[in-house]
C-alpha atoms as a PDB file:
ATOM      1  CA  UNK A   1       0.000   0.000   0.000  1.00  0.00           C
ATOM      2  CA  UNK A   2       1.520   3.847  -0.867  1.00  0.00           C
ATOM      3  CA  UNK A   3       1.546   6.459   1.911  1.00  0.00           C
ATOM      4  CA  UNK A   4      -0.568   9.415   1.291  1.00  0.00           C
ATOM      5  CA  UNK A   5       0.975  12.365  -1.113  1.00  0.00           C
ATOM      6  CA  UNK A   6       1.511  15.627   0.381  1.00  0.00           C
ATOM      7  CA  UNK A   7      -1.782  17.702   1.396  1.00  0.00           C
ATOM      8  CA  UNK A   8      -3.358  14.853   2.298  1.00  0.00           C
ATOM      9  CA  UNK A   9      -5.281  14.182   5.831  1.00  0.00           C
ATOM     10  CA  UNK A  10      -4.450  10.372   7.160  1.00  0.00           C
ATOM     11  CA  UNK A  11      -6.979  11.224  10.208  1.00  0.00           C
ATOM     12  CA  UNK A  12      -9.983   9.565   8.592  1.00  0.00           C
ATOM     13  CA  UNK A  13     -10.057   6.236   6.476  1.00  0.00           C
ATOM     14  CA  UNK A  14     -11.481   7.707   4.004  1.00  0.00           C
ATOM     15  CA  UNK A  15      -9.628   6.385   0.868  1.00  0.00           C
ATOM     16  CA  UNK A  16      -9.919   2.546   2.045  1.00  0.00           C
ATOM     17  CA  UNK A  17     -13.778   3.593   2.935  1.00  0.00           C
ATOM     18  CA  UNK A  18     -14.151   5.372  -0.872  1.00  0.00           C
ATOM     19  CA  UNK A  19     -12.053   2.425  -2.919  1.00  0.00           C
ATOM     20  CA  UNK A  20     -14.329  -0.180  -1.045  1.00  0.00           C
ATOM     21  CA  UNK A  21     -17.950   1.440  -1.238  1.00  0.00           C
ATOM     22  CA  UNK A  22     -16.981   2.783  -5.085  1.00  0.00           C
ATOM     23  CA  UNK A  23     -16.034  -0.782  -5.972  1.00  0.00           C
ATOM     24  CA  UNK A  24     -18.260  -2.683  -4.301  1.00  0.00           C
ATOM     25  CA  UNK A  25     -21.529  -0.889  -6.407  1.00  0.00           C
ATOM     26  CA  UNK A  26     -18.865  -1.186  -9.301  1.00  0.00           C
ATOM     27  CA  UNK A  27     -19.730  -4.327  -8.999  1.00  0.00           C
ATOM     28  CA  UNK A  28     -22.908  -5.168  -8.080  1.00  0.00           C
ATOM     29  CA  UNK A  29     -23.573  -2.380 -11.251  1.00  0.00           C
ATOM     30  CA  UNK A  30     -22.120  -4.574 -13.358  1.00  0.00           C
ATOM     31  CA  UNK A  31     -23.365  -7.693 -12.507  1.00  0.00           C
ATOM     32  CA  UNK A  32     -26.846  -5.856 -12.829  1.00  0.00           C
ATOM     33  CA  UNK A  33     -25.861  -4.758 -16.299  1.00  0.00           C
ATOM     34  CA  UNK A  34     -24.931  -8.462 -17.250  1.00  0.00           C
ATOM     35  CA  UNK A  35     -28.429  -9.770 -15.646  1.00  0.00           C
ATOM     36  CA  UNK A  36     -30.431  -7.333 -17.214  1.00  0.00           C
ATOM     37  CA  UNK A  37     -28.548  -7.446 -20.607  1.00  0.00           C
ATOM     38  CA  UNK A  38     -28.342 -11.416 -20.668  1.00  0.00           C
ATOM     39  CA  UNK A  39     -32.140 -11.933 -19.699  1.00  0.00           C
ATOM     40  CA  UNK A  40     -30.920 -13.299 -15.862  1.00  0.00           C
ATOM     41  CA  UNK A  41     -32.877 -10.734 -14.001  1.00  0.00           C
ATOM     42  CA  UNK A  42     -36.936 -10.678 -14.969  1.00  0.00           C
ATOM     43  CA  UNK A  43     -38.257  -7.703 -14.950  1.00  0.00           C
ATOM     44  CA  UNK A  44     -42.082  -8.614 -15.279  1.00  0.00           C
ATOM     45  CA  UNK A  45     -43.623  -7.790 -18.357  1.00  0.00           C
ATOM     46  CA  UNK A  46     -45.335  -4.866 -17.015  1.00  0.00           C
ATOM     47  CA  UNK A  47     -42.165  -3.553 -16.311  1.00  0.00           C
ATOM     48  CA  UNK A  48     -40.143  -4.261 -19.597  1.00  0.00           C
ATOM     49  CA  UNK A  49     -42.486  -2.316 -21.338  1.00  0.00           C
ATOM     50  CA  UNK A  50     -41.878   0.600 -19.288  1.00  0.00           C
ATOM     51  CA  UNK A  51     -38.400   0.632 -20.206  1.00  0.00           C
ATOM     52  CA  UNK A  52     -36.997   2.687 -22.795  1.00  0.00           C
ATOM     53  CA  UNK A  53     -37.991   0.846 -26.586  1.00  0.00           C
ATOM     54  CA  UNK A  54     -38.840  -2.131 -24.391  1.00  0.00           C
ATOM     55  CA  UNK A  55     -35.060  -3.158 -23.945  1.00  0.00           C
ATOM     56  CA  UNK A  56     -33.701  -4.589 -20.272  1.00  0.00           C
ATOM     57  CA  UNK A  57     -30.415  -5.042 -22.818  1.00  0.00           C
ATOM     58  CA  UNK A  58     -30.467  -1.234 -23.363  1.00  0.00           C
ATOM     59  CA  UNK A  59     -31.249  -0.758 -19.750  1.00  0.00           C
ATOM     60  CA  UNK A  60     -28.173  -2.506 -18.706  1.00  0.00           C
ATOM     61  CA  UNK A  61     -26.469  -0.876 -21.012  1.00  0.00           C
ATOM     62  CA  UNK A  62     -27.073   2.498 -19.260  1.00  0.00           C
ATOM     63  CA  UNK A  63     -26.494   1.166 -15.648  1.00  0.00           C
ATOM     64  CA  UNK A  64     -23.197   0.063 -16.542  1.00  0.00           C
ATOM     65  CA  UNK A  65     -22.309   3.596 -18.393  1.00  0.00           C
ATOM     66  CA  UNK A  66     -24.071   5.724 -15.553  1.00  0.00           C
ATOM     67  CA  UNK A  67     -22.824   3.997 -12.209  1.00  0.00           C
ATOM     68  CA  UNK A  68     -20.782   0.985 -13.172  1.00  0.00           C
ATOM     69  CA  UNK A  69     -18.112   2.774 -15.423  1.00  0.00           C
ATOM     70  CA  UNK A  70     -18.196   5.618 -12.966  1.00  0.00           C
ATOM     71  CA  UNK A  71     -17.994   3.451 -10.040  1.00  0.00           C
ATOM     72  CA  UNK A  72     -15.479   1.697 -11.502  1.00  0.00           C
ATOM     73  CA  UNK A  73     -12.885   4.618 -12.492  1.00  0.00           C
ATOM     74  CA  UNK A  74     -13.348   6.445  -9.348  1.00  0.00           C
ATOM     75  CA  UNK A  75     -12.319   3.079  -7.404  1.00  0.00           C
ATOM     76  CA  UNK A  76      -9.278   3.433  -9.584  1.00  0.00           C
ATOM     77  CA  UNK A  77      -8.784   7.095  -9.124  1.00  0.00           C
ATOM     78  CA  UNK A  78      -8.902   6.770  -5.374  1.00  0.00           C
ATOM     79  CA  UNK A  79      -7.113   3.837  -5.207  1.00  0.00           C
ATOM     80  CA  UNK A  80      -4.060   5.890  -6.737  1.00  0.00           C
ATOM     81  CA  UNK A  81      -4.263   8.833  -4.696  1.00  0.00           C
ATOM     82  CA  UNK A  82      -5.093  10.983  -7.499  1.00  0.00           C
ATOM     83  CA  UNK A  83      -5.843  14.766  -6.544  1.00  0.00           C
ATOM     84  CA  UNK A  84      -9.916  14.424  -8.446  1.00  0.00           C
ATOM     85  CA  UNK A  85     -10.750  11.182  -6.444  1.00  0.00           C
ATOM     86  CA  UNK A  86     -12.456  13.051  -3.947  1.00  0.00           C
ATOM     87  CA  UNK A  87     -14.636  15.047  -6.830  1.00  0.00           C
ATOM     88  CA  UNK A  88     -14.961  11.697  -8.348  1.00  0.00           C
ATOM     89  CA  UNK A  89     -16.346  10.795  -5.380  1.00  0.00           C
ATOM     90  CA  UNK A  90     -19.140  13.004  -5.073  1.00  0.00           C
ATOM     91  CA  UNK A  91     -19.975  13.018  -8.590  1.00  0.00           C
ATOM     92  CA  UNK A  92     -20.065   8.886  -8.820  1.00  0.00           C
ATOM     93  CA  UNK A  93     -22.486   9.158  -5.645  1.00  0.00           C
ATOM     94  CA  UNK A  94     -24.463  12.246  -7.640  1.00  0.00           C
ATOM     95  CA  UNK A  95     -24.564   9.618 -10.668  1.00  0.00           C
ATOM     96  CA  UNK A  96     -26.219   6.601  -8.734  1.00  0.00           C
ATOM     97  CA  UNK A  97     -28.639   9.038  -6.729  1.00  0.00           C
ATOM     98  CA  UNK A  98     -29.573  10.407 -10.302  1.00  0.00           C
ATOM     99  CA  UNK A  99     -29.871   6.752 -11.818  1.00  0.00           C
ATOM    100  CA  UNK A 100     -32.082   5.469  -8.650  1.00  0.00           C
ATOM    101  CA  UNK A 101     -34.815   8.710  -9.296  1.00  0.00           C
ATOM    102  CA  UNK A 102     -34.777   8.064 -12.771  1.00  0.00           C
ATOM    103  CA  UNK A 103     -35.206   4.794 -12.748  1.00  0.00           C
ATOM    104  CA  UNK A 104     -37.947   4.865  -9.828  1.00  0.00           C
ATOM    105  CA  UNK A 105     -39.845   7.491 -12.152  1.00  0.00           C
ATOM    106  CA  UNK A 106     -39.633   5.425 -15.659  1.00  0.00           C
ATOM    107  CA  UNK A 107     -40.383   2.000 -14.085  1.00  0.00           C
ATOM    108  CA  UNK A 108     -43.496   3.380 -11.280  1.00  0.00           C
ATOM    109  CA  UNK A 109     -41.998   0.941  -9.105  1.00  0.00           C
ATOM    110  CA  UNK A 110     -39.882   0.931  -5.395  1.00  0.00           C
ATOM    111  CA  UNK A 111     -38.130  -1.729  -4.892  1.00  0.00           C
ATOM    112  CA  UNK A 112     -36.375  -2.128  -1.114  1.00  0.00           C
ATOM    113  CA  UNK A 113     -32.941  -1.881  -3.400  1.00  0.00           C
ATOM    114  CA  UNK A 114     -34.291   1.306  -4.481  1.00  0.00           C
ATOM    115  CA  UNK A 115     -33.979   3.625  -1.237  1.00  0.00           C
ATOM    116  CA  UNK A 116     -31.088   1.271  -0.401  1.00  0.00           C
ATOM    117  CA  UNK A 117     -29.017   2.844  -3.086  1.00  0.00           C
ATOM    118  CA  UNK A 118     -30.501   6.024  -2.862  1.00  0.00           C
ATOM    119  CA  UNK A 119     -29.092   6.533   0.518  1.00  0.00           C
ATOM    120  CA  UNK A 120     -25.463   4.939  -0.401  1.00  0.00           C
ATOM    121  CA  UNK A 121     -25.288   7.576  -3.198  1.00  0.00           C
ATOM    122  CA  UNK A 122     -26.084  10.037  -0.623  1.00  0.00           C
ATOM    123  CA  UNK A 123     -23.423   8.970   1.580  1.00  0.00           C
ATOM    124  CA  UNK A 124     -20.556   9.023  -1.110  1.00  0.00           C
ATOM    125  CA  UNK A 125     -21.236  12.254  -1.648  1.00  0.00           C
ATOM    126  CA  UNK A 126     -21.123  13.072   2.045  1.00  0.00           C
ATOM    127  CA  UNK A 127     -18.139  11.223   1.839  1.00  0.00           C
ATOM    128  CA  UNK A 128     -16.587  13.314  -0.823  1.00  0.00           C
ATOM    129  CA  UNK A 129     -17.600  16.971   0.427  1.00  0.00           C
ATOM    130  CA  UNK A 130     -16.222  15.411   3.987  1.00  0.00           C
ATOM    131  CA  UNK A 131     -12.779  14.354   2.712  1.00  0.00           C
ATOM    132  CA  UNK A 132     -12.397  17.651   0.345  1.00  0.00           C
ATOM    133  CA  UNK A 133     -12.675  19.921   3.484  1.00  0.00           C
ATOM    134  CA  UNK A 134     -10.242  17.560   5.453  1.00  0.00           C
ATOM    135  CA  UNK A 135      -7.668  18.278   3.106  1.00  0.00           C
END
């Protein structure tokens, strides 16, 4: 493991808290993206046809470009000290608070996942703003 670069704080966690929360969804995002793409996750019909043009392969599609790419490169980012992870941060939490209310409003359904994810967007950004002012 690297020590921290000048400027910044070693009093909270907060990189081994951001490279484990950012790839953890990185992953579950993906794995969603495969399911929905690859027909392993039903939807219900009702649902599907909901969707943009009908398409769970589109929608996983766009959660792996919204939170799983994201999620993914700001693992990455913080994992390597770089001086954006903490923007990265807050905007990959931004990204999956975004994808949860738009998804919530185009399917018309709430899932328990739903507020789940909601909130852990939430708290990467409050984990971002938190670690940018530590600095």
């Amino acid at each position: 493991m690297s020590t921290a670069p000048r400027g910044y704080s070693r009093r909270l966690p907060w990189r081994s808290v951001a490279v484990t929360a950012t790839g953890f969804m990185a992953l579950w995002a993906l794995a969603g993206a495969v399911g929905l793409a690859g027909g392993g996750l039903d939807l219900g019909a009702e649902v599907e046809q909901r969707l943009p043009f009908g398409s769970p392969a589109l929608a996983g599609l766009a959660l792996l470009v919204v939170v799983g790419l994201p999620m993914t490169w700001t693992a990455v980012l913080t994992w390597r000290w770089s001086p954006s992870a903490t923007t990265a941060v807050r905007a990959a939490g931004a990204l999956l608070v975004a994808w949860i209310v738009v998804e919530t409003a185009v399917i018309r359904e709430v899932h328990w996942l739903q507020p789940v994810c909601l909130a852990y967007g939430l708290a990467l950004v409050a984990l971002g703003r938190r670690s940018a002012r530590a600095r």
